[in-house]
N, C-alpha and C. Protein backbone atom coordinates (compact mmCIF):
# COMPACT_ATOMS: atom_id res chain seq x y z
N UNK A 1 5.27 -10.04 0.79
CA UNK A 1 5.81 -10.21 2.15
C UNK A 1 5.19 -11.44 2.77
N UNK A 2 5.45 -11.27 4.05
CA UNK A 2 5.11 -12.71 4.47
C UNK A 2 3.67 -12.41 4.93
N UNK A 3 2.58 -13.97 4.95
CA UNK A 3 1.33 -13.95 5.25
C UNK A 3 1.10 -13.73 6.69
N UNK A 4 1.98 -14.35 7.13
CA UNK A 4 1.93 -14.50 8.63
C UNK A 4 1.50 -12.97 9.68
N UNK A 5 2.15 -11.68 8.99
CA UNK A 5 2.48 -10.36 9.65
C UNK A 5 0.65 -10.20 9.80
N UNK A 6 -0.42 -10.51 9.23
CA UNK A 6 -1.54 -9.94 9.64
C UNK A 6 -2.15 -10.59 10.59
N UNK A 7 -1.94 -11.59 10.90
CA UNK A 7 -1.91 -11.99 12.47
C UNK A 7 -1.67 -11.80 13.30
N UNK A 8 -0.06 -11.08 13.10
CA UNK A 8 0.88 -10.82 14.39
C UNK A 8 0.24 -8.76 14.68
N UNK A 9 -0.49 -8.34 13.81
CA UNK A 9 -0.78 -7.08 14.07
C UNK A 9 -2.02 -7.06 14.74
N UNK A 10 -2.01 -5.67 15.83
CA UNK A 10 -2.73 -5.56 16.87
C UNK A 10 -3.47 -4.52 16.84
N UNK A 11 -4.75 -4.09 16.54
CA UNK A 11 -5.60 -2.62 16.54
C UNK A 11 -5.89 -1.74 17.82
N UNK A 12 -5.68 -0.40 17.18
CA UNK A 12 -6.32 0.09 18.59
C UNK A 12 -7.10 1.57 18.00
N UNK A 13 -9.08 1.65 18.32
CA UNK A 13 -9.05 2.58 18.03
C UNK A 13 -9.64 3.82 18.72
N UNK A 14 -9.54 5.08 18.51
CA UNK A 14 -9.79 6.07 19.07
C UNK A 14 -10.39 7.43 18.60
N UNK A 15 -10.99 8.43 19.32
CA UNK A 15 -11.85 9.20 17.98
C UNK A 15 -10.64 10.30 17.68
N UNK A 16 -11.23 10.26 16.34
CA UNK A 16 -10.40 11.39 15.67
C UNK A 16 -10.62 12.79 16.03
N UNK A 17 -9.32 13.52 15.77
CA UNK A 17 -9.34 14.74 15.42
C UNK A 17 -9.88 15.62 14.59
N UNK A 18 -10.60 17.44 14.84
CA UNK A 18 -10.38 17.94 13.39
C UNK A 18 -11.91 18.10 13.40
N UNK A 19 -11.97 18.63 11.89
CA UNK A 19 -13.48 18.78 11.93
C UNK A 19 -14.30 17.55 11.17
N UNK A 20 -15.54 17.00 11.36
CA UNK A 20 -16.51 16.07 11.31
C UNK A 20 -17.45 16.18 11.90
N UNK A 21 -18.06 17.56 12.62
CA UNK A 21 -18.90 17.76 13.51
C UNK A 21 -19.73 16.47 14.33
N UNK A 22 -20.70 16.23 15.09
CA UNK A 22 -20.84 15.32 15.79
C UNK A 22 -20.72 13.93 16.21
N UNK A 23 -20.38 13.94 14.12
CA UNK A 23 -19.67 12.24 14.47
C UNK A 23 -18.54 12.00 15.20
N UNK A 24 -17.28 12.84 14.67
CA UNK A 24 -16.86 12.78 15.16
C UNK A 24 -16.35 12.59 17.03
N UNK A 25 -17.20 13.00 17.75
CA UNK A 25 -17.61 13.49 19.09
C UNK A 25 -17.80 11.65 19.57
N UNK A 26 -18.56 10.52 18.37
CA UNK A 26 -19.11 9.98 19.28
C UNK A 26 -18.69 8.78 18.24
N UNK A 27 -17.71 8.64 17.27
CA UNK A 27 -17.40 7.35 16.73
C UNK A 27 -15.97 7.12 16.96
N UNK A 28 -15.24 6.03 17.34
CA UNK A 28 -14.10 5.85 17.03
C UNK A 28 -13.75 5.43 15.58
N UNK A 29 -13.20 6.70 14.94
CA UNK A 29 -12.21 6.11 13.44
C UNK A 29 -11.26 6.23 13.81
N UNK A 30 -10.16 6.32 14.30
CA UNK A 30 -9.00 6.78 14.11
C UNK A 30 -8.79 5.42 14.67
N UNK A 31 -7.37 4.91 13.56
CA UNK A 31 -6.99 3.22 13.84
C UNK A 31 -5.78 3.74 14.32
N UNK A 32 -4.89 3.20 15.19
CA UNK A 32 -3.15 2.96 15.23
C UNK A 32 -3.30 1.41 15.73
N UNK A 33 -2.23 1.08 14.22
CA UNK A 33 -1.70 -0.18 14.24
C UNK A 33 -0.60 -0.66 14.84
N UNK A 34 -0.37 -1.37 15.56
CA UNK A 34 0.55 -1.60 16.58
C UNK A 34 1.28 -3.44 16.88
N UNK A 35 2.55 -3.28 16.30
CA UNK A 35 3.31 -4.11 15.36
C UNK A 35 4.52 -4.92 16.50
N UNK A 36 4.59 -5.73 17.28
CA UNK A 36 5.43 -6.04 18.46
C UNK A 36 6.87 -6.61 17.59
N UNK A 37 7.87 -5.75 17.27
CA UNK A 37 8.92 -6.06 16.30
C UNK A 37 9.63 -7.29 16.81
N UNK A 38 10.22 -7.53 18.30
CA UNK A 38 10.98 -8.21 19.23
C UNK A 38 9.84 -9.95 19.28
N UNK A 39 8.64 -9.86 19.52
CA UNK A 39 7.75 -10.75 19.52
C UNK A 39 7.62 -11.81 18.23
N UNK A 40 8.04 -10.94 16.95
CA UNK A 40 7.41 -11.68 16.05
C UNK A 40 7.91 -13.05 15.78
N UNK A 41 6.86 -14.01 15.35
CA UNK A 41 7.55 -14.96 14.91
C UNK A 41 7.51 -15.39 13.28
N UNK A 42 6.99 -14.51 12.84
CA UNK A 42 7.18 -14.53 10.99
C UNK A 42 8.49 -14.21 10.60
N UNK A 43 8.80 -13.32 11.57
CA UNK A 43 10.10 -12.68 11.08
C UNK A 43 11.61 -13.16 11.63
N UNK A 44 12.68 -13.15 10.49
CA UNK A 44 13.78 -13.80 11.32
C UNK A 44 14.61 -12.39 11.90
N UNK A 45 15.32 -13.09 12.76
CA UNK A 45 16.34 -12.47 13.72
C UNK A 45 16.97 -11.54 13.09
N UNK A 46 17.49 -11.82 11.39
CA UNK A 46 18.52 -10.45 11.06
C UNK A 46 16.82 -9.65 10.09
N UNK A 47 16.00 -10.01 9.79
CA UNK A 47 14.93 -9.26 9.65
C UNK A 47 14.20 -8.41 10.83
N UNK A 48 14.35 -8.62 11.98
CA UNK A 48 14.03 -7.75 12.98
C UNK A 48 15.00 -6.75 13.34
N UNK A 49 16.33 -7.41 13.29
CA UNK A 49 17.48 -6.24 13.35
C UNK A 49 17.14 -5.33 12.59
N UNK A 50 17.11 -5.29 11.49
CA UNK A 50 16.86 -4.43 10.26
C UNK A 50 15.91 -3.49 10.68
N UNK A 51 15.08 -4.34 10.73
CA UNK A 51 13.74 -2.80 11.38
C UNK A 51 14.11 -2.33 12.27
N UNK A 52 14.25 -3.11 13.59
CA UNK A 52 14.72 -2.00 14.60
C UNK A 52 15.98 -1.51 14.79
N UNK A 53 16.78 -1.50 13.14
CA UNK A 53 18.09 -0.50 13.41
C UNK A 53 17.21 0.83 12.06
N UNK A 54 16.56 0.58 11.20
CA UNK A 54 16.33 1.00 10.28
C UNK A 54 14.73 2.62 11.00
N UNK A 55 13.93 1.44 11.60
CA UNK A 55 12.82 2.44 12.22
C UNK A 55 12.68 2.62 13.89
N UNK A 56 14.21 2.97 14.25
CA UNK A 56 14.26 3.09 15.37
C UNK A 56 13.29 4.21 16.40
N UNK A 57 13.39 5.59 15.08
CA UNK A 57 12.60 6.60 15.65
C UNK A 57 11.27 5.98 15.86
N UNK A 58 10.61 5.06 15.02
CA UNK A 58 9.25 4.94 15.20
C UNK A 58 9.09 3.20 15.97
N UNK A 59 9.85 2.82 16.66
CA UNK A 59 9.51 1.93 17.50
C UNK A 59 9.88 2.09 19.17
N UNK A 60 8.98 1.83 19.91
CA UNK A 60 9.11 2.21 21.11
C UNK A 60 10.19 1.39 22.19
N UNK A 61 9.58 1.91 23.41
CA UNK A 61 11.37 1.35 24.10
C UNK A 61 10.28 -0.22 24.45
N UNK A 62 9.78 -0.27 24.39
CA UNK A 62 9.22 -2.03 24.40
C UNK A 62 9.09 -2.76 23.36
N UNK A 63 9.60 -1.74 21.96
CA UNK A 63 9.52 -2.73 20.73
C UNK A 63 8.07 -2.81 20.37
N UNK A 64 7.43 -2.07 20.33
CA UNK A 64 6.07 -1.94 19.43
C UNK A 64 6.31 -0.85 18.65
N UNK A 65 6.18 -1.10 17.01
CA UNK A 65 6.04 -0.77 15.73
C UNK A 65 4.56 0.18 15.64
N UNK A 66 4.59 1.30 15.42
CA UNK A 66 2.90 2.16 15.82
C UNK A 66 3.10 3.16 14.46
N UNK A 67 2.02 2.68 14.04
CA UNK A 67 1.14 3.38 12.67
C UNK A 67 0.05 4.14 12.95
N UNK A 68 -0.09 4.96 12.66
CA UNK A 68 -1.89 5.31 13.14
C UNK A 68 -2.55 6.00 11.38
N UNK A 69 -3.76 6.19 11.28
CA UNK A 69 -4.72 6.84 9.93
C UNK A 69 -5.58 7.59 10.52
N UNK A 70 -5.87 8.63 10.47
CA UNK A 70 -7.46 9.22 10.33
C UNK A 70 -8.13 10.27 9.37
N UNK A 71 -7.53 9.67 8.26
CA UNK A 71 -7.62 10.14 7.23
C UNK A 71 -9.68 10.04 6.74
N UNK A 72 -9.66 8.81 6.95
CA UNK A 72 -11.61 8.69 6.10
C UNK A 72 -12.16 8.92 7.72
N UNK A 73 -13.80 8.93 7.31
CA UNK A 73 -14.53 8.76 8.37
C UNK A 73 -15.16 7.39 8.91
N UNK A 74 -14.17 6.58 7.95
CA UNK A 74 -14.95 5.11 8.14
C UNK A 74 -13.34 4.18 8.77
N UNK A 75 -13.81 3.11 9.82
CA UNK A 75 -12.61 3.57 10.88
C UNK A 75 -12.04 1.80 9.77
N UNK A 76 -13.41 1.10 9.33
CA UNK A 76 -13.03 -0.25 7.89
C UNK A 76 -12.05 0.64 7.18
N UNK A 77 -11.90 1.65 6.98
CA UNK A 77 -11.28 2.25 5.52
C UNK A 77 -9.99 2.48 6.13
N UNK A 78 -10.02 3.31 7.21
CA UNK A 78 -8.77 3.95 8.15
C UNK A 78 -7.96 2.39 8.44
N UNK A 79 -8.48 1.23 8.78
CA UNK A 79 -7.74 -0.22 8.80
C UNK A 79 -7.15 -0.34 7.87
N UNK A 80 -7.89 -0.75 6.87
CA UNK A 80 -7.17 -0.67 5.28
C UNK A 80 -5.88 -0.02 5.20
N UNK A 81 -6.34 1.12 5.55
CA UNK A 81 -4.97 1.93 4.99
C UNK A 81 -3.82 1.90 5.58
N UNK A 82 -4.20 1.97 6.60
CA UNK A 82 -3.21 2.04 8.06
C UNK A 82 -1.93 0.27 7.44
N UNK A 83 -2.94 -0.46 7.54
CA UNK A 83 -2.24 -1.75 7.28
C UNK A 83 -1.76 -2.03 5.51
N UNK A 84 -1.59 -1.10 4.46
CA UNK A 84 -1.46 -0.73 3.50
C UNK A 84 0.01 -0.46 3.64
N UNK A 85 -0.25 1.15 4.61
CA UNK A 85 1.10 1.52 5.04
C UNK A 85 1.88 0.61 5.45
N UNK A 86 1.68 -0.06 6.54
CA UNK A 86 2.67 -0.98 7.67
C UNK A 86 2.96 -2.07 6.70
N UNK A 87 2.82 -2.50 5.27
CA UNK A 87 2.92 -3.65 4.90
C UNK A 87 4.26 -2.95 3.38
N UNK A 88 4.06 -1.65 2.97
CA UNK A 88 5.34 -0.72 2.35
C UNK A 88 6.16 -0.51 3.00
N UNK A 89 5.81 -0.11 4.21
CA UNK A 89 7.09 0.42 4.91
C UNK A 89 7.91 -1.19 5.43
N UNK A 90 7.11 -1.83 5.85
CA UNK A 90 8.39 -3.48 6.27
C UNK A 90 9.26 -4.02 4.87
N UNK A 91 8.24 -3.44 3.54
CA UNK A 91 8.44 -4.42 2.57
C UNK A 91 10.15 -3.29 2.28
N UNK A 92 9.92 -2.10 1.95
CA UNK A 92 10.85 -0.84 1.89
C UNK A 92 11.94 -1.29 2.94
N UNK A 93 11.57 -1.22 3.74
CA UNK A 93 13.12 -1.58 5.02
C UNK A 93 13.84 -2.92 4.78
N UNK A 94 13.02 -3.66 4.62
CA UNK A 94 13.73 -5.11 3.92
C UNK A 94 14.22 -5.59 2.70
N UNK A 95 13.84 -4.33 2.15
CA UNK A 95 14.19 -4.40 0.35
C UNK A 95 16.46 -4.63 0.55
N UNK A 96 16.77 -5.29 -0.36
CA UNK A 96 18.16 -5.43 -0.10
C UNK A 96 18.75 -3.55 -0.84
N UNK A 97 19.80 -3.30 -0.24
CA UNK A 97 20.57 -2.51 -0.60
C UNK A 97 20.99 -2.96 -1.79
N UNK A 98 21.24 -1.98 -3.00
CA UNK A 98 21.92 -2.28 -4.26
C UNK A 98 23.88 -1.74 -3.64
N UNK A 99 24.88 -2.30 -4.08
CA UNK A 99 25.88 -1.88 -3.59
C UNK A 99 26.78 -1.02 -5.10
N UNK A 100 26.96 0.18 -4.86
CA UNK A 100 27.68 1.06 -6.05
C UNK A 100 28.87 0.68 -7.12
N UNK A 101 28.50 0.40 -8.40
CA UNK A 101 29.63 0.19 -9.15
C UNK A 101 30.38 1.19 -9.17
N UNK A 102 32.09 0.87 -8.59
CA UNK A 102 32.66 2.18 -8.77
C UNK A 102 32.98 2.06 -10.69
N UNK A 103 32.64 3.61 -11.43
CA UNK A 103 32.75 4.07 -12.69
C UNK A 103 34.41 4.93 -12.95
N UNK A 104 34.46 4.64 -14.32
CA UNK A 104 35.90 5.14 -14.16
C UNK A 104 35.20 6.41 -15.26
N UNK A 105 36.55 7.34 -15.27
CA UNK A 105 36.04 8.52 -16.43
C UNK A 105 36.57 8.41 -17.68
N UNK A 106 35.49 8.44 -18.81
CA UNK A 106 36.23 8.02 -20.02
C UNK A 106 37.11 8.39 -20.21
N UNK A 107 37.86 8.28 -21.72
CA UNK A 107 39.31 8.44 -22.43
C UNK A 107 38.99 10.17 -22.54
N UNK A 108 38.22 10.21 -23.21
CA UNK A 108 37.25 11.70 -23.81
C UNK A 108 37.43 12.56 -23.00
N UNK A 109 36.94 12.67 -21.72
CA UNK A 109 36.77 13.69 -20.88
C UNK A 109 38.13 13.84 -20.06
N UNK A 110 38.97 12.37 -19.94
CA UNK A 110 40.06 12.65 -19.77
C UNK A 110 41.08 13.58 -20.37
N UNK A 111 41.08 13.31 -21.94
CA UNK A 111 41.54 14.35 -22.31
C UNK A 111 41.07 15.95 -22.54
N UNK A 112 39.85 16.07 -22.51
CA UNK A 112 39.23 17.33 -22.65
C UNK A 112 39.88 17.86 -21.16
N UNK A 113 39.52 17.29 -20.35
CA UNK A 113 40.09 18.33 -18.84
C UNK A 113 41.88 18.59 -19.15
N UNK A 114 42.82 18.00 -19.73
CA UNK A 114 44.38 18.07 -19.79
C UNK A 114 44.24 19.05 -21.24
N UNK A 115 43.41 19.20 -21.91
CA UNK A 115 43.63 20.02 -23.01
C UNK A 115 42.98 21.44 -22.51
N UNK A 116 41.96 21.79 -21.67
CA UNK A 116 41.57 22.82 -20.77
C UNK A 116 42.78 23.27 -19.72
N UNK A 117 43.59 22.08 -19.21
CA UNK A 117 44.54 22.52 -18.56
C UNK A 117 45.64 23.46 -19.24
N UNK A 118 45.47 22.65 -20.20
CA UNK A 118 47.09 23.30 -21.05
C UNK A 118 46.69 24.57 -21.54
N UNK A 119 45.36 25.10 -22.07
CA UNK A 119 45.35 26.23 -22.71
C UNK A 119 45.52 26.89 -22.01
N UNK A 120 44.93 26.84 -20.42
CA UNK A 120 44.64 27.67 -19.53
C UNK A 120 46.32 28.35 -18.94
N UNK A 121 47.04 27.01 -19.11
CA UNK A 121 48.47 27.31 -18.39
C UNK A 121 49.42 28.25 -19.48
N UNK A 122 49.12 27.73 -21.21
CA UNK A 122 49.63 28.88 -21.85
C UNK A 122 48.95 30.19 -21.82
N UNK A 123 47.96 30.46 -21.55
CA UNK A 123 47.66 31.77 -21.21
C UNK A 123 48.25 32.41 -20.23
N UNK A 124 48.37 31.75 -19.28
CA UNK A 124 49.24 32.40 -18.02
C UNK A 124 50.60 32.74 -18.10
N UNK A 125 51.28 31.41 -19.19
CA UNK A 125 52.60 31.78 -19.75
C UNK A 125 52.69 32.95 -20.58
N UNK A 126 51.95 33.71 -21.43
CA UNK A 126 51.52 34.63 -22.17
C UNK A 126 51.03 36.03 -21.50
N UNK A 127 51.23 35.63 -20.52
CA UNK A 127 51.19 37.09 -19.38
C UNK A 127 52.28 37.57 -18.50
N UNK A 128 53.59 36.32 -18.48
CA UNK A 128 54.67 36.79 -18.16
C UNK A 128 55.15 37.86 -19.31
N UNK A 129 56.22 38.53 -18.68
CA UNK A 129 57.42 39.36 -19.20
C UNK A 129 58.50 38.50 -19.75
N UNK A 130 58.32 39.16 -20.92
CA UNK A 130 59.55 38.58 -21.70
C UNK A 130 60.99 39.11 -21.26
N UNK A 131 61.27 37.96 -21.21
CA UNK A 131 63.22 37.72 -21.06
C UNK A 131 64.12 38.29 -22.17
């Protein structure tokens, strides 16, 4: 992806949840990464569309992109990751769509379904009353 996006990203951190007994109480780990989609200038115009038609649920009504981790107790590690994520998920949304070859149905199965038809229909003929 492009080099530029780790510049344009913005940290914010706060203490975590959960159990960690006292550290927790008095360190900030918990990172949310926070991504200004509308601002950027790495990114072009139909590349921002994309995200904000693609991760609409997760961008806000001002157009900030928000990740958060508090997964480790180390808030270096929780960065890492956090910006791990945010760098799959842009690369995933921008990946091009493959578009569907329409497939036809072989000769084979063509005829297997018209030869299933026919037995099926002389059986039914074979249950009328004879004339």
């Amino acid at each position: 992806m492009k080099p530029g996006l780790k510049a344009e990203v913005k940290y914010r951190t706060s203490r975590s949840s959960g159990a960690g007994g006292q550290h927790v109480n008095k360190v900030s780990t918990k990172v949310e990464l926070l991504f200004d989609v509308d601002g950027s200038e790495v990114l072009a115009e139909e590349q921002k569309a994309i995200i904000r038609n693609k991760l609409k649920n997760r961008i806000s009504k001002d157009g900030w992109l928000s990740l958060s981790c508090d997964e480790t107790r180390s808030q270096a590690k929780n960065k890492e990751i956090v910006f791990e994520r945010f760098m799959s998920l842009i690369n995933e949304v921008l990946k091009p769509e493959k578009k569907r070859k329409p497939t036809k149905p072989p000769k084979a199965s063509k005829e297997k379904r018209l030869k299933e038809k026919k037995k099926i229909s002389e059986k039914k003929d074979q249950r009328k009353k004879p004339e």
